[in-house]
N, C-alpha and C. Protein backbone atom coordinates (compact mmCIF):
# COMPACT_ATOMS: atom_id res chain seq x y z
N UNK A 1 63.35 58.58 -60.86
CA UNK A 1 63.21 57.14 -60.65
C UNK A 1 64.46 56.59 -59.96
N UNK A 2 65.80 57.13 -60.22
CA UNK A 2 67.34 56.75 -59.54
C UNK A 2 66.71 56.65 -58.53
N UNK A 3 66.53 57.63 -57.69
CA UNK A 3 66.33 58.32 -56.06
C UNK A 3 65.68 57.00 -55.84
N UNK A 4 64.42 56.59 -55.96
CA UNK A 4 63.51 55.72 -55.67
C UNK A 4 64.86 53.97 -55.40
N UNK A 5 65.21 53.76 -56.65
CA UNK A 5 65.71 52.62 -56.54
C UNK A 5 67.13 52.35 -55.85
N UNK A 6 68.12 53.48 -55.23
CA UNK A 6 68.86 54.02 -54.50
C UNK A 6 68.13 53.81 -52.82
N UNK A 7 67.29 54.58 -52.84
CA UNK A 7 66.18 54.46 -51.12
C UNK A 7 66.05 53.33 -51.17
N UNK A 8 65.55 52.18 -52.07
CA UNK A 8 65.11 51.19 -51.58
C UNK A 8 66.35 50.14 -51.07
N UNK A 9 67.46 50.68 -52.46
CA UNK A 9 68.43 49.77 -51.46
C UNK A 9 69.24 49.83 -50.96
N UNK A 10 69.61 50.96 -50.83
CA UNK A 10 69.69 51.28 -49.33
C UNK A 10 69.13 50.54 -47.98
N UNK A 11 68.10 51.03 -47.79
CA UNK A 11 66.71 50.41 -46.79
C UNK A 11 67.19 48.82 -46.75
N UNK A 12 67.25 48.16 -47.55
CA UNK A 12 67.62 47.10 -47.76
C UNK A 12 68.55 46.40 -47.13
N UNK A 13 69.84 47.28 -47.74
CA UNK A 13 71.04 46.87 -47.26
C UNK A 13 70.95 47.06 -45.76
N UNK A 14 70.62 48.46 -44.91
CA UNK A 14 70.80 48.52 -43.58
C UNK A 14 69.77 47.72 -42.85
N UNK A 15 68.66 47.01 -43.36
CA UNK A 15 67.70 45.73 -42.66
C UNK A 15 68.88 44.16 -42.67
N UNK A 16 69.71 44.57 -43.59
CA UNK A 16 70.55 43.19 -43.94
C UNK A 16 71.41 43.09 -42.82
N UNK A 17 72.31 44.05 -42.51
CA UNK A 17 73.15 44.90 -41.88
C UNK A 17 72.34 44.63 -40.45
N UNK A 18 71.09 45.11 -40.00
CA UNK A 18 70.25 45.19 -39.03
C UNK A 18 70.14 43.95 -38.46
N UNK A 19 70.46 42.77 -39.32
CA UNK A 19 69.81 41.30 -39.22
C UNK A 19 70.95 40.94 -38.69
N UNK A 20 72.21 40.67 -39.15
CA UNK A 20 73.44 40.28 -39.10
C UNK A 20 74.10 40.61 -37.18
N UNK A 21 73.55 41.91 -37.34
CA UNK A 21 73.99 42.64 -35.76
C UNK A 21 73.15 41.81 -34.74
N UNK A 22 71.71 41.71 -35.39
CA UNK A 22 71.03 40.48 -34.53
C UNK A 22 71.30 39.49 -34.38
N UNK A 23 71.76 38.71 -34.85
CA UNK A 23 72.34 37.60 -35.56
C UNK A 23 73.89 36.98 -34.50
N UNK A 24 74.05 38.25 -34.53
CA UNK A 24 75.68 38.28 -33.99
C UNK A 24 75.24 38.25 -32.32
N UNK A 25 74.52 38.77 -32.31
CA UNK A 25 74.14 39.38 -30.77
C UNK A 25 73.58 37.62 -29.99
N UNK A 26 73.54 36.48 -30.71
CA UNK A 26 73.02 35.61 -29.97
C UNK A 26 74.20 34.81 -30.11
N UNK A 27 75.10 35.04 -30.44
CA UNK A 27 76.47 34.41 -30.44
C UNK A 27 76.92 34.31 -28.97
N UNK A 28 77.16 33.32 -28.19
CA UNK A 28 78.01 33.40 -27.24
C UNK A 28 79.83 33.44 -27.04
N UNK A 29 79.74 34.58 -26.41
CA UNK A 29 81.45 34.78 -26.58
C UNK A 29 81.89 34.91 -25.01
N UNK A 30 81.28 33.86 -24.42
CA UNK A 30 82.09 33.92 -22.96
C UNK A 30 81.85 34.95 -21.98
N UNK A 31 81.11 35.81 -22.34
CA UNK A 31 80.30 36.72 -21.00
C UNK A 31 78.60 36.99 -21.31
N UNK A 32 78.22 37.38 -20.17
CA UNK A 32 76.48 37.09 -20.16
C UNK A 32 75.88 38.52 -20.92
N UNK A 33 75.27 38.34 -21.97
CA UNK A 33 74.35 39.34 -22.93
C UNK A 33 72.96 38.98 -22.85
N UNK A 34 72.10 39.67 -22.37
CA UNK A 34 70.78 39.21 -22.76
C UNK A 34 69.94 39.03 -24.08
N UNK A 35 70.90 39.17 -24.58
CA UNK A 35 70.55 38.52 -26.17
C UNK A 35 70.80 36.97 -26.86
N UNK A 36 71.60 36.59 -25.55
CA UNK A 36 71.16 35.10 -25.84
C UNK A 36 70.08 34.44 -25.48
N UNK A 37 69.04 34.99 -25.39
CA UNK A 37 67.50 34.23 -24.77
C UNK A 37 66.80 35.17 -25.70
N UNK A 38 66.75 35.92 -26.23
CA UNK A 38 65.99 36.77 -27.13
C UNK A 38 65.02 35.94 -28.16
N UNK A 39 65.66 34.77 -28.31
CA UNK A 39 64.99 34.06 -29.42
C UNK A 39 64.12 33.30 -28.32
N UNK A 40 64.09 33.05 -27.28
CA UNK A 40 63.76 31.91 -26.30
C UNK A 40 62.00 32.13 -26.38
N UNK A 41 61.37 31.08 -26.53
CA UNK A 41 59.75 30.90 -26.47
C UNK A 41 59.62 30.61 -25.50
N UNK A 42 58.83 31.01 -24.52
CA UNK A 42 57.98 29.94 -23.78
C UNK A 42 56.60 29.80 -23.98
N UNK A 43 56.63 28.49 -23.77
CA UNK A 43 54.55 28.12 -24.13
C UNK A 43 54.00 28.42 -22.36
N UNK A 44 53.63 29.62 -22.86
CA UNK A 44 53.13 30.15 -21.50
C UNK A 44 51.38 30.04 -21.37
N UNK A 45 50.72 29.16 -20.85
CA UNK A 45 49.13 29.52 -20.61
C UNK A 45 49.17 28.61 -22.18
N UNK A 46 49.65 28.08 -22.68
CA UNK A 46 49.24 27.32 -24.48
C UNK A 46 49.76 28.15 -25.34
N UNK A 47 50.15 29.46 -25.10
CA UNK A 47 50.70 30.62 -25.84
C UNK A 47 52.13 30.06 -26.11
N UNK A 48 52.76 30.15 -27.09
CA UNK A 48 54.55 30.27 -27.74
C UNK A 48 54.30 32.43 -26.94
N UNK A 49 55.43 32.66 -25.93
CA UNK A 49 55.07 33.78 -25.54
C UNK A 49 57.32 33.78 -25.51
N UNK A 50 57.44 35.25 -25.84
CA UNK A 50 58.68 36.02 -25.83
C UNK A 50 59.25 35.70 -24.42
N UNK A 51 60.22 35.15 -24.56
CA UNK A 51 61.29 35.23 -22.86
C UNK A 51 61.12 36.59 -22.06
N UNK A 52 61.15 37.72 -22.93
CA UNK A 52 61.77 38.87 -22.75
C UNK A 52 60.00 39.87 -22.44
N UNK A 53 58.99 38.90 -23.20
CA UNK A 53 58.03 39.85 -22.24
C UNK A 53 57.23 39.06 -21.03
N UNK A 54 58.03 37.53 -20.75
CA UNK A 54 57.52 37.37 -19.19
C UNK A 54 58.42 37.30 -18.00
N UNK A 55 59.59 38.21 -18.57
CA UNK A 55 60.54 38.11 -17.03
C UNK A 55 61.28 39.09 -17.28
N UNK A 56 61.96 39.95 -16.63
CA UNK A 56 62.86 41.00 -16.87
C UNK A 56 64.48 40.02 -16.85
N UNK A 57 65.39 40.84 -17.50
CA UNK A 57 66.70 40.15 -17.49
C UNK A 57 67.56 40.74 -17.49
N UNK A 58 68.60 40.47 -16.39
CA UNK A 58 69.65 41.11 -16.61
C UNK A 58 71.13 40.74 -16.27
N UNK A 59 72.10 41.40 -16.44
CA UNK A 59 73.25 40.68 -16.35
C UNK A 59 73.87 41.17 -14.92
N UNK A 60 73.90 40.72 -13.98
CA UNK A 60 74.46 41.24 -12.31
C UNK A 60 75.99 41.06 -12.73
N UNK A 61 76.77 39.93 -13.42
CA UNK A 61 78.03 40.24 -13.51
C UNK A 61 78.67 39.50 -14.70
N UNK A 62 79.67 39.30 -15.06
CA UNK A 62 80.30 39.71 -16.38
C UNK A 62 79.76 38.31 -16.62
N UNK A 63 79.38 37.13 -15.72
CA UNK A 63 79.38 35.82 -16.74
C UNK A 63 78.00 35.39 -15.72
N UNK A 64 77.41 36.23 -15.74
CA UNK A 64 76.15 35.33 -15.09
C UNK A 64 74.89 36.59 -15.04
N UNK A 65 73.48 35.63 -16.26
CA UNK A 65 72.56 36.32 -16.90
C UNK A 65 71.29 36.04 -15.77
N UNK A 66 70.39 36.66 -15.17
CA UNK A 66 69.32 36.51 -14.38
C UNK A 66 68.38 36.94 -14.64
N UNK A 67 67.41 36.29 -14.99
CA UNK A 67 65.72 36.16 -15.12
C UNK A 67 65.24 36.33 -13.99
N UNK A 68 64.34 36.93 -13.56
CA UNK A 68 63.10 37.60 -13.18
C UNK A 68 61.83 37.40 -13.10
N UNK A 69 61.52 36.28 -13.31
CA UNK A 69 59.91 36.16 -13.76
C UNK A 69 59.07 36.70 -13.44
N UNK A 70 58.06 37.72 -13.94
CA UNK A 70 57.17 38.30 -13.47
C UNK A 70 56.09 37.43 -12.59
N UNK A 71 55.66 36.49 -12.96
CA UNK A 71 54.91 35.19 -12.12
C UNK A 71 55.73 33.99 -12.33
N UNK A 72 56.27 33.99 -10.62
CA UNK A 72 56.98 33.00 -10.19
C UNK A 72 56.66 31.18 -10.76
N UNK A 73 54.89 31.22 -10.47
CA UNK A 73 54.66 29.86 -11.60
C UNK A 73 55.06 29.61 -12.78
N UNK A 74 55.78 30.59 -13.66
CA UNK A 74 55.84 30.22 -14.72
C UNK A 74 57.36 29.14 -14.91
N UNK A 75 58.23 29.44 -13.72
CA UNK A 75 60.01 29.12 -13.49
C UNK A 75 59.40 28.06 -14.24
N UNK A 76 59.01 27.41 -13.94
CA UNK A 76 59.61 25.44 -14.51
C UNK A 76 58.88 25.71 -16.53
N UNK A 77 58.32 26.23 -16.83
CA UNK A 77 57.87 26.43 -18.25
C UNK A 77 59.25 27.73 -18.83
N UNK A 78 59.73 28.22 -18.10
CA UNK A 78 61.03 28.90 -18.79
C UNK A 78 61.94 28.27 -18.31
N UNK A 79 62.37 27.34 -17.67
CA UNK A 79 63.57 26.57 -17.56
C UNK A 79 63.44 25.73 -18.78
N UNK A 80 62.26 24.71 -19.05
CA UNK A 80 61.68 24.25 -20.17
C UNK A 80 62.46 24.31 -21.42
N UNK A 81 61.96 25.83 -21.60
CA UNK A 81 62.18 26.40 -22.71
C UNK A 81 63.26 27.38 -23.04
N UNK A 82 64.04 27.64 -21.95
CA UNK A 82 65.40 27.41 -22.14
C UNK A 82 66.48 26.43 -22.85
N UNK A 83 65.76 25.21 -22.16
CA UNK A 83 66.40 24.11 -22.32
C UNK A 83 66.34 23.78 -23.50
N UNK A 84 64.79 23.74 -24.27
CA UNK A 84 64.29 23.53 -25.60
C UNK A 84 65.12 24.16 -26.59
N UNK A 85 65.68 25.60 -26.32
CA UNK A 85 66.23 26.56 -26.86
C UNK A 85 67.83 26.12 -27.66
N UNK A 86 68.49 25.24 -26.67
CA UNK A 86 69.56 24.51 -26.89
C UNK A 86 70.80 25.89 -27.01
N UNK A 87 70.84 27.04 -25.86
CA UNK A 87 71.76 27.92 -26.26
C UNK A 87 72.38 26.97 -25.06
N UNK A 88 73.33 26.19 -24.87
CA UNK A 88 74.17 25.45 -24.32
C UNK A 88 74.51 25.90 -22.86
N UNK A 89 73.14 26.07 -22.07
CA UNK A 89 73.65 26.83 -20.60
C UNK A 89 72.54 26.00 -19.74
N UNK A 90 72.93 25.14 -18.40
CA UNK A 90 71.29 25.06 -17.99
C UNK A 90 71.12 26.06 -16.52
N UNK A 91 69.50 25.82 -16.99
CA UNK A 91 69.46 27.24 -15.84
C UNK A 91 68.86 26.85 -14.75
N UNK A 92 69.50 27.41 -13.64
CA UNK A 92 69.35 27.34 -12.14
C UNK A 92 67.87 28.07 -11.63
N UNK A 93 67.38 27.79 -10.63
CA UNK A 93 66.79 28.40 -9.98
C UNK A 93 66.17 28.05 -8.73
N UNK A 94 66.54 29.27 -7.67
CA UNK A 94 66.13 29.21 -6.34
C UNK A 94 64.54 29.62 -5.85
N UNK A 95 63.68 29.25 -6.87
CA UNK A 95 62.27 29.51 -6.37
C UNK A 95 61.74 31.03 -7.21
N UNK A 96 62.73 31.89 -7.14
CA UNK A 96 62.43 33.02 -7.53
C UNK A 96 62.90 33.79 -8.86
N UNK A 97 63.93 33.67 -8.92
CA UNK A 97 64.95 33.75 -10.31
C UNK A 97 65.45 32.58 -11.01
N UNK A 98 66.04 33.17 -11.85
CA UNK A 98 66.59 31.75 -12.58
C UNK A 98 68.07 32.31 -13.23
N UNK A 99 68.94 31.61 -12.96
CA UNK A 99 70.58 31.99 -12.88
C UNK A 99 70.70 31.33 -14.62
N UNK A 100 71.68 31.67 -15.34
CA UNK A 100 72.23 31.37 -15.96
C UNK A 100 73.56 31.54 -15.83
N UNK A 101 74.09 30.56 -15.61
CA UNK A 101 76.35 30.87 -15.45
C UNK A 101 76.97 30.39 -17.13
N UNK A 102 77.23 31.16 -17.42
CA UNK A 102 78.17 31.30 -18.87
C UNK A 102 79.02 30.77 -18.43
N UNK A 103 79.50 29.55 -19.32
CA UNK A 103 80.91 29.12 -19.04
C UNK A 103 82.03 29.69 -19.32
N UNK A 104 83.39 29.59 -18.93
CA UNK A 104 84.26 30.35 -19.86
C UNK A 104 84.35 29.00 -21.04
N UNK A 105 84.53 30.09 -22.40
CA UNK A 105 84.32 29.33 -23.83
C UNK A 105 85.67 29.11 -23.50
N UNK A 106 86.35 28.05 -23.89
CA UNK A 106 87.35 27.25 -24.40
C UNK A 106 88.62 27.86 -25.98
N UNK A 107 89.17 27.78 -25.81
CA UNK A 107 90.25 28.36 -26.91
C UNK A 107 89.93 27.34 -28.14
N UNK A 108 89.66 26.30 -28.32
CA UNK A 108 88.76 25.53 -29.16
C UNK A 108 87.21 26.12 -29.72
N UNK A 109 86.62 26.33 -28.89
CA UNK A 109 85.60 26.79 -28.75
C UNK A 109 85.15 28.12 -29.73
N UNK A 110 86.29 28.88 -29.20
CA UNK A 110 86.69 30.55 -29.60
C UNK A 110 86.85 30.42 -30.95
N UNK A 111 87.60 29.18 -31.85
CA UNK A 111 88.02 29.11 -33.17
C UNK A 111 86.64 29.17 -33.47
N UNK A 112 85.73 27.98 -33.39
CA UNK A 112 84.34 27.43 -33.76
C UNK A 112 83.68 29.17 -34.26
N UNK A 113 83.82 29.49 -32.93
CA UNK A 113 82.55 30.67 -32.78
C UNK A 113 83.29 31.75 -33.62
N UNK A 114 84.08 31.86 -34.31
CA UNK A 114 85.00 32.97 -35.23
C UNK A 114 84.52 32.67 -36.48
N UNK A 115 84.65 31.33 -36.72
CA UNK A 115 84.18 30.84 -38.00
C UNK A 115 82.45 30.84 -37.90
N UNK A 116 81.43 30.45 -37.11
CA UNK A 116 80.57 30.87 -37.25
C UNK A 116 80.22 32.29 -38.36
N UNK A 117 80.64 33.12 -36.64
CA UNK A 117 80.45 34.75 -37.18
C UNK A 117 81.45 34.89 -38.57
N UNK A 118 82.32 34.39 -39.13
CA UNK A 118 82.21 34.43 -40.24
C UNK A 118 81.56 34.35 -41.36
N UNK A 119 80.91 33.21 -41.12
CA UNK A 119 80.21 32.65 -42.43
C UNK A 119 78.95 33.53 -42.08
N UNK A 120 78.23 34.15 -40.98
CA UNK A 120 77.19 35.30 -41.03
C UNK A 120 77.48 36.17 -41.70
N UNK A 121 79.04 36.95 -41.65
CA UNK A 121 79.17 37.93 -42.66
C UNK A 121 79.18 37.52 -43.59
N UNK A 122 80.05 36.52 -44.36
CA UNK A 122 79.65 36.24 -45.82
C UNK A 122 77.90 35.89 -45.93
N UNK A 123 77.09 35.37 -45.63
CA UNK A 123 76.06 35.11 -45.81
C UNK A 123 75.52 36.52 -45.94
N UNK A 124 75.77 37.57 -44.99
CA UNK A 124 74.87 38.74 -45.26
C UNK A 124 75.78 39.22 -46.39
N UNK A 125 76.96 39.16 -46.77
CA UNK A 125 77.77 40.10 -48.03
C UNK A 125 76.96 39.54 -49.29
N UNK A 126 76.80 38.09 -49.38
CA UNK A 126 76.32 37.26 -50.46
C UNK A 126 74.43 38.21 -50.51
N UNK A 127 73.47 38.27 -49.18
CA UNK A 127 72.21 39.19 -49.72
C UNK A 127 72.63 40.22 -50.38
N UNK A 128 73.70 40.93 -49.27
CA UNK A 128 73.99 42.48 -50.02
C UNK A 128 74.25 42.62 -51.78
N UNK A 129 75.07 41.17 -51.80
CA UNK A 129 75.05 41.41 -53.54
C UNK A 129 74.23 41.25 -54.11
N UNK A 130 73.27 40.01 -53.68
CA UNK A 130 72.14 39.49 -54.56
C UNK A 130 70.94 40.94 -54.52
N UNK A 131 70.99 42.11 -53.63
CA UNK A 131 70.39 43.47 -53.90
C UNK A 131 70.71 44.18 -54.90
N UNK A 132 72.16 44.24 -55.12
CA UNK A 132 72.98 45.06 -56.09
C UNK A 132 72.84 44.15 -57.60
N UNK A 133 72.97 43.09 -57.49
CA UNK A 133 72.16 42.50 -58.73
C UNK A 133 70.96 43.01 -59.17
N UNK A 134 69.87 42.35 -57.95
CA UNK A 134 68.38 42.82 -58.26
C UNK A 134 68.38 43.97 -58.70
N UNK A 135 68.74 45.26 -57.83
CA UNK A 135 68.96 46.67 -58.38
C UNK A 135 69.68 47.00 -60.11
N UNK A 136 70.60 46.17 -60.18
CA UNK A 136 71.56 46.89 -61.49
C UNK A 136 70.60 46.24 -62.58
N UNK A 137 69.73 45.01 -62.78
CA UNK A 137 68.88 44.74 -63.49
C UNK A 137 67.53 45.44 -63.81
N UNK A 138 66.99 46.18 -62.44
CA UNK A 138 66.20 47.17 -62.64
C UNK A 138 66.61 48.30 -63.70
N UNK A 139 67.44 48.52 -63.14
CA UNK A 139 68.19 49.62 -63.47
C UNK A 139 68.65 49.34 -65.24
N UNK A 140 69.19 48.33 -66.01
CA UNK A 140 69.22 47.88 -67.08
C UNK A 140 68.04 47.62 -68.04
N UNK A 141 66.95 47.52 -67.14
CA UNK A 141 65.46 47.07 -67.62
C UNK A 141 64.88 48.65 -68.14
N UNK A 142 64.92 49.63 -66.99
CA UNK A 142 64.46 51.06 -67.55
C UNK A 142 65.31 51.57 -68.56
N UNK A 143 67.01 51.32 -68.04
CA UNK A 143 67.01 51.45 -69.72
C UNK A 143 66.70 51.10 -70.91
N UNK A 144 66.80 49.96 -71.25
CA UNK A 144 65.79 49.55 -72.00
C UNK A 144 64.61 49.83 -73.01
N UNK A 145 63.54 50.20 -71.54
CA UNK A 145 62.58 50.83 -72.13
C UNK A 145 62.47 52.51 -72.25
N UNK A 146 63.95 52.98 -72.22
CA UNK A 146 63.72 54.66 -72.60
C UNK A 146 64.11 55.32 -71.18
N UNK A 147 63.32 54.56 -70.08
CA UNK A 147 63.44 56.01 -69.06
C UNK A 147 64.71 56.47 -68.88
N UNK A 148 65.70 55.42 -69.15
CA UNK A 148 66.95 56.07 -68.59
C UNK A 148 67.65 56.15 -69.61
N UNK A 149 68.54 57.43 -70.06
CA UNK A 149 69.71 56.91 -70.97
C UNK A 149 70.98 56.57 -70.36
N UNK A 150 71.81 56.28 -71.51
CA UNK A 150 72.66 55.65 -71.45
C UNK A 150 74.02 56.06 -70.10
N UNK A 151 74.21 57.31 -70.15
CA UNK A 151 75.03 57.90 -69.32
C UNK A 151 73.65 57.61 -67.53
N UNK A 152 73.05 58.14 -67.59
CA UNK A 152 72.09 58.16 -66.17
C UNK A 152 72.12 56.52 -65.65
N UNK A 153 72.02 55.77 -66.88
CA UNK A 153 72.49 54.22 -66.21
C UNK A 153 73.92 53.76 -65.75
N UNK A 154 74.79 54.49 -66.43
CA UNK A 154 76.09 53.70 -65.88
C UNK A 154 76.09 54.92 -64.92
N UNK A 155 75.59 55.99 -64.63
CA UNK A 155 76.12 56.89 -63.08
C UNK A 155 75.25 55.88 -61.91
N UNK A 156 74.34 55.57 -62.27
CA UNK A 156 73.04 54.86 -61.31
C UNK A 156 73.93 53.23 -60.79
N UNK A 157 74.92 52.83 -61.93
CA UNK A 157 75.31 51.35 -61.60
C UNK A 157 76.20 51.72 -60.81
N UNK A 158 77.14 52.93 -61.21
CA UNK A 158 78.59 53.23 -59.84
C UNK A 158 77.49 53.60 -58.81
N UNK A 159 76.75 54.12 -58.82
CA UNK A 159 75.76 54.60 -57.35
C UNK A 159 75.56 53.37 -56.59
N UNK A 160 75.13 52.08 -57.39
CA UNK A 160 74.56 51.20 -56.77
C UNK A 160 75.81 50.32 -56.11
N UNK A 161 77.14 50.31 -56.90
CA UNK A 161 78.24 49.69 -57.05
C UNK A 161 79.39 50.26 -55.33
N UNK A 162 79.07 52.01 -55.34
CA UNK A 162 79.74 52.28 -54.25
C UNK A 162 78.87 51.18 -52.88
N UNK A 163 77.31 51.81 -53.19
CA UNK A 163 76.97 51.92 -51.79
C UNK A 163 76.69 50.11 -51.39
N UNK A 164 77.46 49.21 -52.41
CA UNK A 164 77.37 48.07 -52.13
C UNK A 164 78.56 47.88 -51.65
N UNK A 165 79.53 48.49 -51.70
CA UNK A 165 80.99 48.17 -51.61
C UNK A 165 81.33 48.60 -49.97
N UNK A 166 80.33 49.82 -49.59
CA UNK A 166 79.93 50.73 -48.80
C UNK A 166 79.36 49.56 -47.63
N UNK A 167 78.33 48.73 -47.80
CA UNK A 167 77.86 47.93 -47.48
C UNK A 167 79.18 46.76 -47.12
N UNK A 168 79.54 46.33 -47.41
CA UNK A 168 80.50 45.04 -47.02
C UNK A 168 81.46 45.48 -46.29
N UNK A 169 81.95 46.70 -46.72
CA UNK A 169 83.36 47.22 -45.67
C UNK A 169 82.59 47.58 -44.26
N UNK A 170 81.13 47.78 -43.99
CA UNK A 170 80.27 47.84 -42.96
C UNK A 170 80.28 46.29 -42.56
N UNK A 171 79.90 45.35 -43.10
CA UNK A 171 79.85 43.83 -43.03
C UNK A 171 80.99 43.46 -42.32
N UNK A 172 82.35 43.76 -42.70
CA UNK A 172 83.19 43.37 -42.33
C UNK A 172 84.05 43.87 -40.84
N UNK A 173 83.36 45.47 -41.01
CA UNK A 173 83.87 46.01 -39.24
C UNK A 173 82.69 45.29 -38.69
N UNK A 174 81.57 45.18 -38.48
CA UNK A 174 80.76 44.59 -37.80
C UNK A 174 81.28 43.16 -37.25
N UNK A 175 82.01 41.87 -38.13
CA UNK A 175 82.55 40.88 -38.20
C UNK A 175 83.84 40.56 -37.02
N UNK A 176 84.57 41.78 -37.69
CA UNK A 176 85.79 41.96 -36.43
C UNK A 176 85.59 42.20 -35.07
N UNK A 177 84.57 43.29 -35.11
CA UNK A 177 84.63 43.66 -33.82
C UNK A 177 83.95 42.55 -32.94
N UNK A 178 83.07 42.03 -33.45
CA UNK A 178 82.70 40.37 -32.51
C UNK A 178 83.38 39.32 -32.72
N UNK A 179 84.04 39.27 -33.39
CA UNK A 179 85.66 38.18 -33.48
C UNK A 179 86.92 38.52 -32.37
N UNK A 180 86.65 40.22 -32.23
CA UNK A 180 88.12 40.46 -31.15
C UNK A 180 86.72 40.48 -29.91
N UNK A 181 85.67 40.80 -29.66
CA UNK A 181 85.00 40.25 -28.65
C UNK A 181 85.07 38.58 -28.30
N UNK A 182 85.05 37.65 -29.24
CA UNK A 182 85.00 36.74 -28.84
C UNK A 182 86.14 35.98 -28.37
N UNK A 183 87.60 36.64 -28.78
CA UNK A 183 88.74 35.93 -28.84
C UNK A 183 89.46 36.60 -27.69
N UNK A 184 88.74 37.31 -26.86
CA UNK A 184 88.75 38.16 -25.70
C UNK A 184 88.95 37.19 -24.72
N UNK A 185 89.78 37.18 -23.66
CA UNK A 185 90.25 35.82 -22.57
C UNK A 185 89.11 36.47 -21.29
């Protein structure tokens, strides 16, 4: 039964972990990622339709992101919804593409967006615990009722206890390394 409640959170933790990296990835830090439109809708045909499955995108140079539209009619319904989007860029277009120019972020700016991506890592450290809770109560509950004794529960709580600890020191390189990305001139 350990194994079982170990896999799950595990699984858990690296979807948390999984979220956070997403999370991070729509952060703007002063050069062009195509993961800042990732969230972007457009109401295409009455459809709410993915940015990313009606235009190809890509980055031609370090601060400027370019759309593609597969059907050119659609430009003025993804400028739209760009705009709707509110990732703080407006977008150009010459008939055929559509430019996005990244500004350079501001040394003001750079603080803002540090503290952001901060409070994402604490927010994902705070799920990661509220798992290791959920888990160590499972885990207290089978004892309880017999399945586990006494020694198999406190090895099962350090099990649950490393790979949470395991978890945040992951939280926290994840954190830095888009903090020295963002504080990047």
């Amino acid at each position: 039964m350990s194994e079982f409640t170990m896999e799950a959170l595990e699984e858990k933790i690296q979807k948390s972990e999984a979220m956070l990296r997403e999370n991070l990835a729509t952060v703007r830090a002063g050069r062009a990622n195509a993961a800042l439109v990732d969230k972007v809708m457009v109401d295409y045909y009455g459809m709410p339709t993915p940015l990313k499955s009606l235009a190809n995108i890509s980055v031609p140079e370090p601060r400027t992101l370019l759309i593609s539209p597969f059907d050119p009619k659609s430009i003025p319904e993804i400028e739209k919804a760009i705009n709707a989007a509110n990732i703080g860029i407006n977008p150009a277009n010459d008939g055929k593409v559509i430019r996005l120019q990244i500004p350079q972020v501001t040394e003001e700016r750079r603080k803002e967006l540090t503290k952001t991506v901060k409070k994402m890592g604490e927010e994902t450290k705070v799920a990661v615990r509220n798992l290791r809770r959920d888990a160590n109560d499972k885990v207290k509950k089978l004892e309880k009722a017999g399945e586990y004794t006494e020694d198999d529960m406190k090895e099962t709580l350090d099990e649950i206890q490393k790979a949470t600890d395991q978890a945040v020191k992951t939280i926290d390189e994840i954190v830095a390394a888009k903090e020295t990305e963002i504080m990047e001139v």
